[in-house]
PDB file of N, CA and C in Angstrom:
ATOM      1  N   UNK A   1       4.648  -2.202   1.402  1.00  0.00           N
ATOM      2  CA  UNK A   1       4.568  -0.755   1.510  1.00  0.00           C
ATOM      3  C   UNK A   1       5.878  -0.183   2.028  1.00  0.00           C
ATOM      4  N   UNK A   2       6.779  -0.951   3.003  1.00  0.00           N
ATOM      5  CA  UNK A   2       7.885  -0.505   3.425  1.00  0.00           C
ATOM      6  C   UNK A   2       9.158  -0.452   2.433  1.00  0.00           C
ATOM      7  N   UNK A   3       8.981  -1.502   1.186  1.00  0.00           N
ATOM      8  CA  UNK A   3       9.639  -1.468   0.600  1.00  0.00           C
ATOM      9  C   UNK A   3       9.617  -0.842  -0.410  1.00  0.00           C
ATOM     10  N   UNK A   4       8.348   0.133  -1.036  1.00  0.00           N
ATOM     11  CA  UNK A   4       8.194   1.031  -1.755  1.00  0.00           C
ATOM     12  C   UNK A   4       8.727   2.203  -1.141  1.00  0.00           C
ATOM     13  N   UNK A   5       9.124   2.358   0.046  1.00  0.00           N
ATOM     14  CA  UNK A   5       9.888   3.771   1.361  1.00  0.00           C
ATOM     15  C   UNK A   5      11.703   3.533   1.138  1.00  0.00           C
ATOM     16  N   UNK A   6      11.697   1.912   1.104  1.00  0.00           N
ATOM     17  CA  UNK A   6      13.188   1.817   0.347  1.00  0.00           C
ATOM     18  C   UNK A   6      13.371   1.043   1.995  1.00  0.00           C
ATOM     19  N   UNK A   7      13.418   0.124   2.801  1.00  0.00           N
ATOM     20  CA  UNK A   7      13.628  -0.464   3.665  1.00  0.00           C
ATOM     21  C   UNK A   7      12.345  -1.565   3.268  1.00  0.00           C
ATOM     22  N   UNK A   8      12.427  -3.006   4.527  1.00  0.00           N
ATOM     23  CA  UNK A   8      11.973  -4.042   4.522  1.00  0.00           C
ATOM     24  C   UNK A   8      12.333  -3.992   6.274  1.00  0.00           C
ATOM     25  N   UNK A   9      10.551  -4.683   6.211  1.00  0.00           N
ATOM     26  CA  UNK A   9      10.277  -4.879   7.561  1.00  0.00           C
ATOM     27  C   UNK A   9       9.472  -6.570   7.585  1.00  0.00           C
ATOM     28  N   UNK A  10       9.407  -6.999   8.991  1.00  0.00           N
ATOM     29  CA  UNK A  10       9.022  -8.324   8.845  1.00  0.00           C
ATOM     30  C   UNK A  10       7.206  -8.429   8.569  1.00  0.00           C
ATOM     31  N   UNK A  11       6.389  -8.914   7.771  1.00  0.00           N
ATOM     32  CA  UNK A  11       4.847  -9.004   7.636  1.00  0.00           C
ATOM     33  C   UNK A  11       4.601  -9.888   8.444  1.00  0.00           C
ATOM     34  N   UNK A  12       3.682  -9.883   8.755  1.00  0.00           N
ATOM     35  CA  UNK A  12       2.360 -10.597   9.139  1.00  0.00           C
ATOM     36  C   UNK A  12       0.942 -10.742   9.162  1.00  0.00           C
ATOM     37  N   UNK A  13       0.757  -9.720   8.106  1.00  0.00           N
ATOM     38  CA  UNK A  13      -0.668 -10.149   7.722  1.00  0.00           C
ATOM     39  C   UNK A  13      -0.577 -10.326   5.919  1.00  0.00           C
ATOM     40  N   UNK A  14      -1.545 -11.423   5.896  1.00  0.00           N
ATOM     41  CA  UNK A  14      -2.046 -11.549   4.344  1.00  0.00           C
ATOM     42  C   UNK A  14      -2.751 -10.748   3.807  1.00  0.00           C
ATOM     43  N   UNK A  15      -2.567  -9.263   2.962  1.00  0.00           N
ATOM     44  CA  UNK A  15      -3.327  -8.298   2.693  1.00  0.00           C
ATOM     45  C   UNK A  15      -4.428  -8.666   1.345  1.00  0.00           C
ATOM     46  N   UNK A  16      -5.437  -7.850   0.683  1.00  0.00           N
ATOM     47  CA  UNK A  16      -5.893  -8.653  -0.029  1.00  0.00           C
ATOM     48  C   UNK A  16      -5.861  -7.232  -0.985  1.00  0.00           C
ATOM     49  N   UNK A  17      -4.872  -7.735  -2.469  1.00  0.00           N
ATOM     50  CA  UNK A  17      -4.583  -6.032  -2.999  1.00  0.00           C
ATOM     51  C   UNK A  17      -5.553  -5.472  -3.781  1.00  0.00           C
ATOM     52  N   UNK A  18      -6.677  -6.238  -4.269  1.00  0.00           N
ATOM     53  CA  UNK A  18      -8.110  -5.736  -4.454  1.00  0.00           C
ATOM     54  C   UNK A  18      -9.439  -6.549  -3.490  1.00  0.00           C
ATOM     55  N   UNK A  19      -9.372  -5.161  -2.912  1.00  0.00           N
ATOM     56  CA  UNK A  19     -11.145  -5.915  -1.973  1.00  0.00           C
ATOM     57  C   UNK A  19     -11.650  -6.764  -2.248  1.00  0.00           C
ATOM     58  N   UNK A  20     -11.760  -8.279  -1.496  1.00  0.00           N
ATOM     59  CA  UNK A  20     -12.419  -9.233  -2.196  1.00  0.00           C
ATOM     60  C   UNK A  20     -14.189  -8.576  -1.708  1.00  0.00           C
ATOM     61  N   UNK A  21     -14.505  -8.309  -0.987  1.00  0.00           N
ATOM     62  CA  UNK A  21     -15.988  -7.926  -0.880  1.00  0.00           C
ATOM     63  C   UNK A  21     -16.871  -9.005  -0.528  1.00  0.00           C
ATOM     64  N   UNK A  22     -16.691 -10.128   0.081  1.00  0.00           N
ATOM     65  CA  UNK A  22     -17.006 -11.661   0.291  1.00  0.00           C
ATOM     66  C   UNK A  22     -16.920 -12.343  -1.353  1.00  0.00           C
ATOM     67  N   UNK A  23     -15.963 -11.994  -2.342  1.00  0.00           N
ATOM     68  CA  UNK A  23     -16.389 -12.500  -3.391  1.00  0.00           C
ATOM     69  C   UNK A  23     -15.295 -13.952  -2.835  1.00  0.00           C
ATOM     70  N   UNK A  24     -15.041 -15.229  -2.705  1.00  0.00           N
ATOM     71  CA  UNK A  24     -14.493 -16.071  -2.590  1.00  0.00           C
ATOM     72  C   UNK A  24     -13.715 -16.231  -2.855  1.00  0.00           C
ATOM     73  N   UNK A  25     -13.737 -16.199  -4.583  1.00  0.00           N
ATOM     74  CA  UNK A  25     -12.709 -16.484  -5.686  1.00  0.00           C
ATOM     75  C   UNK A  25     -11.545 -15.437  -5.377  1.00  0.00           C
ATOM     76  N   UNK A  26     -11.396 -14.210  -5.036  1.00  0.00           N
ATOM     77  CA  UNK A  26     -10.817 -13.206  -5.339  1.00  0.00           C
ATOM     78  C   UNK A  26     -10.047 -13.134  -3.850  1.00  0.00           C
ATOM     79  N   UNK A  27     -10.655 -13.884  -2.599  1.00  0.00           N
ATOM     80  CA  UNK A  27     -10.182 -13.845  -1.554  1.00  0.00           C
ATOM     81  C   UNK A  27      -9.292 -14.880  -1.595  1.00  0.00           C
ATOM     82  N   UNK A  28      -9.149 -16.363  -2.376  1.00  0.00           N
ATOM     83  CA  UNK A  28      -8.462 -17.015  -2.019  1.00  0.00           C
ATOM     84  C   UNK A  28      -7.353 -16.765  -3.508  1.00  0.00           C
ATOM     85  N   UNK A  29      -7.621 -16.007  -3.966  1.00  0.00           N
ATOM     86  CA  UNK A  29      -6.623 -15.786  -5.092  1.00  0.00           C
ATOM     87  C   UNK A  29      -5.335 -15.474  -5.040  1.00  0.00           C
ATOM     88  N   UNK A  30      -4.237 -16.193  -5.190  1.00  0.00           N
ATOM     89  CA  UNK A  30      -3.058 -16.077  -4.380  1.00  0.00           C
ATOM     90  C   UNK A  30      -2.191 -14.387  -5.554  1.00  0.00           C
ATOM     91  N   UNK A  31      -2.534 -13.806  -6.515  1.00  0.00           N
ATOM     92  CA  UNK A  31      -2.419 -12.963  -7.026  1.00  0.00           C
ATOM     93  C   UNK A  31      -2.802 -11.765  -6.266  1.00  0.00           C
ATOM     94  N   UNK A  32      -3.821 -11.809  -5.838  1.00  0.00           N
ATOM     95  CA  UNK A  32      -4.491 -11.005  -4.932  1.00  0.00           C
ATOM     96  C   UNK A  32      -4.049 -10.461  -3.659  1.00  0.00           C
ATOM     97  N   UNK A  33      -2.786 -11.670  -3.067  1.00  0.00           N
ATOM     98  CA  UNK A  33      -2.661 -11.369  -1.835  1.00  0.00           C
ATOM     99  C   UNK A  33      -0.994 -10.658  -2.175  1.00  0.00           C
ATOM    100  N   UNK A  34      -0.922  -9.987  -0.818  1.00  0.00           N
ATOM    101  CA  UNK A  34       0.421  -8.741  -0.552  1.00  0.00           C
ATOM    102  C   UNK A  34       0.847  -8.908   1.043  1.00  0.00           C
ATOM    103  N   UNK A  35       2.111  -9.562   1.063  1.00  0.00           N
ATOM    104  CA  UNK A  35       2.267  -9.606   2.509  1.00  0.00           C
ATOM    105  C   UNK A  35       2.582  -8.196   3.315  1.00  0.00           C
ATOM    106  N   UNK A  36       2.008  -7.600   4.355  1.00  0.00           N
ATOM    107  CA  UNK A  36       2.181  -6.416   5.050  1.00  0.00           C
ATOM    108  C   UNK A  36       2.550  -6.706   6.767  1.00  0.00           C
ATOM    109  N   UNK A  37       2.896  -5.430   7.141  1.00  0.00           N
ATOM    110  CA  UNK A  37       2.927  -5.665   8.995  1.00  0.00           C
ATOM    111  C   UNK A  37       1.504  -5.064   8.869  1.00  0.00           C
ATOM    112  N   UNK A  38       1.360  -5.777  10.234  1.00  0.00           N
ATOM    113  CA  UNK A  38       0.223  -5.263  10.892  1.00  0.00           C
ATOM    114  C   UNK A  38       0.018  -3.980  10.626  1.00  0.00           C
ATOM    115  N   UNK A  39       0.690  -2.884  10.861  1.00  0.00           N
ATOM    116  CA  UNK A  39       0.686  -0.847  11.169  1.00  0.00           C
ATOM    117  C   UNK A  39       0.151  -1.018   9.730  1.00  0.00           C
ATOM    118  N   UNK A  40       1.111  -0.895   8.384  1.00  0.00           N
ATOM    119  CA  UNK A  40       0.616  -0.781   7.111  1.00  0.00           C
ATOM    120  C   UNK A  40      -0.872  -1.402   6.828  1.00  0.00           C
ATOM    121  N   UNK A  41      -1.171  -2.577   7.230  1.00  0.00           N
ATOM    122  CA  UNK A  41      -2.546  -3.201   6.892  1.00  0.00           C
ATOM    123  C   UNK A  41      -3.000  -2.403   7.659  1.00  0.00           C
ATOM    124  N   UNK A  42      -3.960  -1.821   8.533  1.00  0.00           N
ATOM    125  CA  UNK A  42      -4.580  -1.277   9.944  1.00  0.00           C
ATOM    126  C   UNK A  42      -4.092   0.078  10.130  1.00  0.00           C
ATOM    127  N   UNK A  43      -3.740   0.797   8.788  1.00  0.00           N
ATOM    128  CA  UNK A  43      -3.273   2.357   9.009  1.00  0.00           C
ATOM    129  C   UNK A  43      -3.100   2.904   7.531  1.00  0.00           C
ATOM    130  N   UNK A  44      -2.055   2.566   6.459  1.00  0.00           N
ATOM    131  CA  UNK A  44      -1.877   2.719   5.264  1.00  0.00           C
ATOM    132  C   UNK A  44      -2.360   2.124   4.162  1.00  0.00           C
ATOM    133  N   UNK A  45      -3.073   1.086   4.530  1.00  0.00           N
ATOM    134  CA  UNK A  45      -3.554   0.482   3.560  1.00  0.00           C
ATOM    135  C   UNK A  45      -5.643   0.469   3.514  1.00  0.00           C
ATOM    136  N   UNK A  46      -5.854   1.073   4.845  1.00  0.00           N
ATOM    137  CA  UNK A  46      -7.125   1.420   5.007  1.00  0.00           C
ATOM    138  C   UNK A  46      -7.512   2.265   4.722  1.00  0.00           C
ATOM    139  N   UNK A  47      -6.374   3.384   4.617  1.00  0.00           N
ATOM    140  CA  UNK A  47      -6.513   5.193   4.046  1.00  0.00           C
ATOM    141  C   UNK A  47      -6.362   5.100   3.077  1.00  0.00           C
ATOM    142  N   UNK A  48      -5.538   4.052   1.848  1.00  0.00           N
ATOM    143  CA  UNK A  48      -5.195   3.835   0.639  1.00  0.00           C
ATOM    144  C   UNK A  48      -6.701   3.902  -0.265  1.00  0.00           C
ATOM    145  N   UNK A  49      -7.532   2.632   0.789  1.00  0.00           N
ATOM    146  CA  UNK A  49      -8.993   2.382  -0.266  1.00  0.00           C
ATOM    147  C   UNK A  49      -9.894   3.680   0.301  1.00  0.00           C
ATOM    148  N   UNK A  50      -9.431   4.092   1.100  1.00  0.00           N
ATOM    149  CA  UNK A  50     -10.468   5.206   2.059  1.00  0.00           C
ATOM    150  C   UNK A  50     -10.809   6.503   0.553  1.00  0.00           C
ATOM    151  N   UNK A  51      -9.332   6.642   0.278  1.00  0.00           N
ATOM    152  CA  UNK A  51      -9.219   8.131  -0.299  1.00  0.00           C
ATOM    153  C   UNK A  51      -8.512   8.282  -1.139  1.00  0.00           C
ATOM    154  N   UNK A  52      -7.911   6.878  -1.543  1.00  0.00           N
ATOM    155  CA  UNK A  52      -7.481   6.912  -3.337  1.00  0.00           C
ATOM    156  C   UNK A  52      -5.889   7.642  -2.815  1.00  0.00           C
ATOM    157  N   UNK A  53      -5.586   7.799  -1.881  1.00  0.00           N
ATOM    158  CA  UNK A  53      -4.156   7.925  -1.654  1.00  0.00           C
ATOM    159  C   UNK A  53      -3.251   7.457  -1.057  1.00  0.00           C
ATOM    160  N   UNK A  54      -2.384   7.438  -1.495  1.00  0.00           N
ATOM    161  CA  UNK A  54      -0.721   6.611  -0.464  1.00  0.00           C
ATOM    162  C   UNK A  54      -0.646   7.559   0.265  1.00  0.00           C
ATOM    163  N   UNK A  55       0.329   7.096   1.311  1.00  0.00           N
ATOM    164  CA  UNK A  55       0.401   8.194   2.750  1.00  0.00           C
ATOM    165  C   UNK A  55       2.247   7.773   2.318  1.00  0.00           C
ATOM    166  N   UNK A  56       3.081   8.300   3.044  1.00  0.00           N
ATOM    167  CA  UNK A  56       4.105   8.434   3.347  1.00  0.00           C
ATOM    168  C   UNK A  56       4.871   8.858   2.999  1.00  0.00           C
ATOM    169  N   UNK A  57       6.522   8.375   2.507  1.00  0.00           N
ATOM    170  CA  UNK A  57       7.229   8.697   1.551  1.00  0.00           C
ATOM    171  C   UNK A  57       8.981   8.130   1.855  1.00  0.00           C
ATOM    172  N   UNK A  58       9.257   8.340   0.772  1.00  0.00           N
ATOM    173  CA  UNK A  58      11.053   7.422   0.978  1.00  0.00           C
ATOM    174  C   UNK A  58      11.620   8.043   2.086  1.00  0.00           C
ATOM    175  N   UNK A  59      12.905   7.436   2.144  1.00  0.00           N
ATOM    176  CA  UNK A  59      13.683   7.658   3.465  1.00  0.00           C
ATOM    177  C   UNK A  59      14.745   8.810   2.605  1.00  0.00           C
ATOM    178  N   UNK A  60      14.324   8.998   1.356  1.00  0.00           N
ATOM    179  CA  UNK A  60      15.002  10.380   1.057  1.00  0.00           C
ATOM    180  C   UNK A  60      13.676  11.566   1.274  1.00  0.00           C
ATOM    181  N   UNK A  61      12.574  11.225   1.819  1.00  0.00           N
ATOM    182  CA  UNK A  61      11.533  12.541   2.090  1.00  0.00           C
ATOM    183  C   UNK A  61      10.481  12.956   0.814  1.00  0.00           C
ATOM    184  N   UNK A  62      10.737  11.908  -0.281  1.00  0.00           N
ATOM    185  CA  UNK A  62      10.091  12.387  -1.389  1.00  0.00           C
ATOM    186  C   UNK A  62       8.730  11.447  -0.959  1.00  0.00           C
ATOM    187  N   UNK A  63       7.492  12.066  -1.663  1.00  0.00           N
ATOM    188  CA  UNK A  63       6.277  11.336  -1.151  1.00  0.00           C
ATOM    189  C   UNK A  63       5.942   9.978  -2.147  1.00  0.00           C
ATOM    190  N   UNK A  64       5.482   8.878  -1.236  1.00  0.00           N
ATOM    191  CA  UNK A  64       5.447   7.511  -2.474  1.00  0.00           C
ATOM    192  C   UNK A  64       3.956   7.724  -3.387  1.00  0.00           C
ATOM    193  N   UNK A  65       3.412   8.374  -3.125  1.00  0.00           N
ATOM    194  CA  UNK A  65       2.298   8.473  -3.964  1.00  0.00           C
ATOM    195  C   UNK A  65       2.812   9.032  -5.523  1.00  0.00           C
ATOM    196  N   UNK A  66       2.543   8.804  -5.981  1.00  0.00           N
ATOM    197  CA  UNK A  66       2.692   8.802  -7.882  1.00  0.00           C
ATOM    198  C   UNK A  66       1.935  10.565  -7.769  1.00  0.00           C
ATOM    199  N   UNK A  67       0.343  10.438  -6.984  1.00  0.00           N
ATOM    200  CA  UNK A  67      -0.091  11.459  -7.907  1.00  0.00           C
ATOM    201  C   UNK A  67       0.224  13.032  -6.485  1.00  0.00           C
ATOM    202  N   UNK A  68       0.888  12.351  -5.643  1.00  0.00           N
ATOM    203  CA  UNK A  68       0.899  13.568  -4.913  1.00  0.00           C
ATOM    204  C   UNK A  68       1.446  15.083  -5.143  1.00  0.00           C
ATOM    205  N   UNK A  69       0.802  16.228  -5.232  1.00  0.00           N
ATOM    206  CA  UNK A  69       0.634  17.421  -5.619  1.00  0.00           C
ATOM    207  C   UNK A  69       2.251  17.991  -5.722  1.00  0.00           C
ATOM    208  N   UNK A  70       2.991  17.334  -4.587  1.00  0.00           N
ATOM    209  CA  UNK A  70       4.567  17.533  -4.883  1.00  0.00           C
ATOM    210  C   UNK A  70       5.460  16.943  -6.212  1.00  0.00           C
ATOM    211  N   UNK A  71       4.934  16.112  -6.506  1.00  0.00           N
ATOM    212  CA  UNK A  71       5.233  15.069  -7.368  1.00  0.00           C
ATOM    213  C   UNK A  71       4.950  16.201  -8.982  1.00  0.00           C
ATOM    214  N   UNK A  72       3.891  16.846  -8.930  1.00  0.00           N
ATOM    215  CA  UNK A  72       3.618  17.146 -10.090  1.00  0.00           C
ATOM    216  C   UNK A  72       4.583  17.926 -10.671  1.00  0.00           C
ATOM    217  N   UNK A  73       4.336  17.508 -12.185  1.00  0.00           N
ATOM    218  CA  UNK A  73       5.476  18.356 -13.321  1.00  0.00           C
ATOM    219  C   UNK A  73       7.062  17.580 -13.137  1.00  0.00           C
ATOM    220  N   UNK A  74       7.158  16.858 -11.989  1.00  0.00           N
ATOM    221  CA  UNK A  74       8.704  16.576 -11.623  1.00  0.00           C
ATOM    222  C   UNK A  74       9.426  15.680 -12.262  1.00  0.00           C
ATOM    223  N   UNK A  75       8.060  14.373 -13.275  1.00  0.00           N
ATOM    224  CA  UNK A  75       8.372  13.317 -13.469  1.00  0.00           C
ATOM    225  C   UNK A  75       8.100  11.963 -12.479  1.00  0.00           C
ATOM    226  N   UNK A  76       7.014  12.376 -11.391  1.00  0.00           N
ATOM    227  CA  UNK A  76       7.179  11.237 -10.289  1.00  0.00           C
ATOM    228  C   UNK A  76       8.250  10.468  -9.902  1.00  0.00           C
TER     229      UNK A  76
END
């Protein structure tokens, strides 16, 4: 997520980039997994499945969400 902002930070958690839901297969699926820091897993990535939106935006101020309302008409 930090590197979609245009910087890199160190991870430590194994994120899982579609909800496994106790499905097994999908939890140990190494496709599945996205390394994050802690803040992004436990803040941006909980509001992500919460509400269908990205939160933030580059270190030039533009927002990383594709469909955010600023974004529109601009070309994302």
């Amino acid at each position: 997520m930090h590197q979609a902002q245009g910087y890199t930070v160190v991870a430590d958690v194994v994120d899982h980039i579609v909800p496994h839901k106790g499905d097994h297969k999908l939890f140990w699926d190494p496709s599945n997994h996205q390394a994050l820091c802690k803040q992004c897993h436990d803040g941006h990535k909980q509001r992500l499945e919460k509400t269908g939106a990205m939160s933030g935006c580059s270190l030039d101020g533009v927002p990383i969400d594709p469909d955010h309302h600023w974004l529109k008409g601009k070309g994302g």
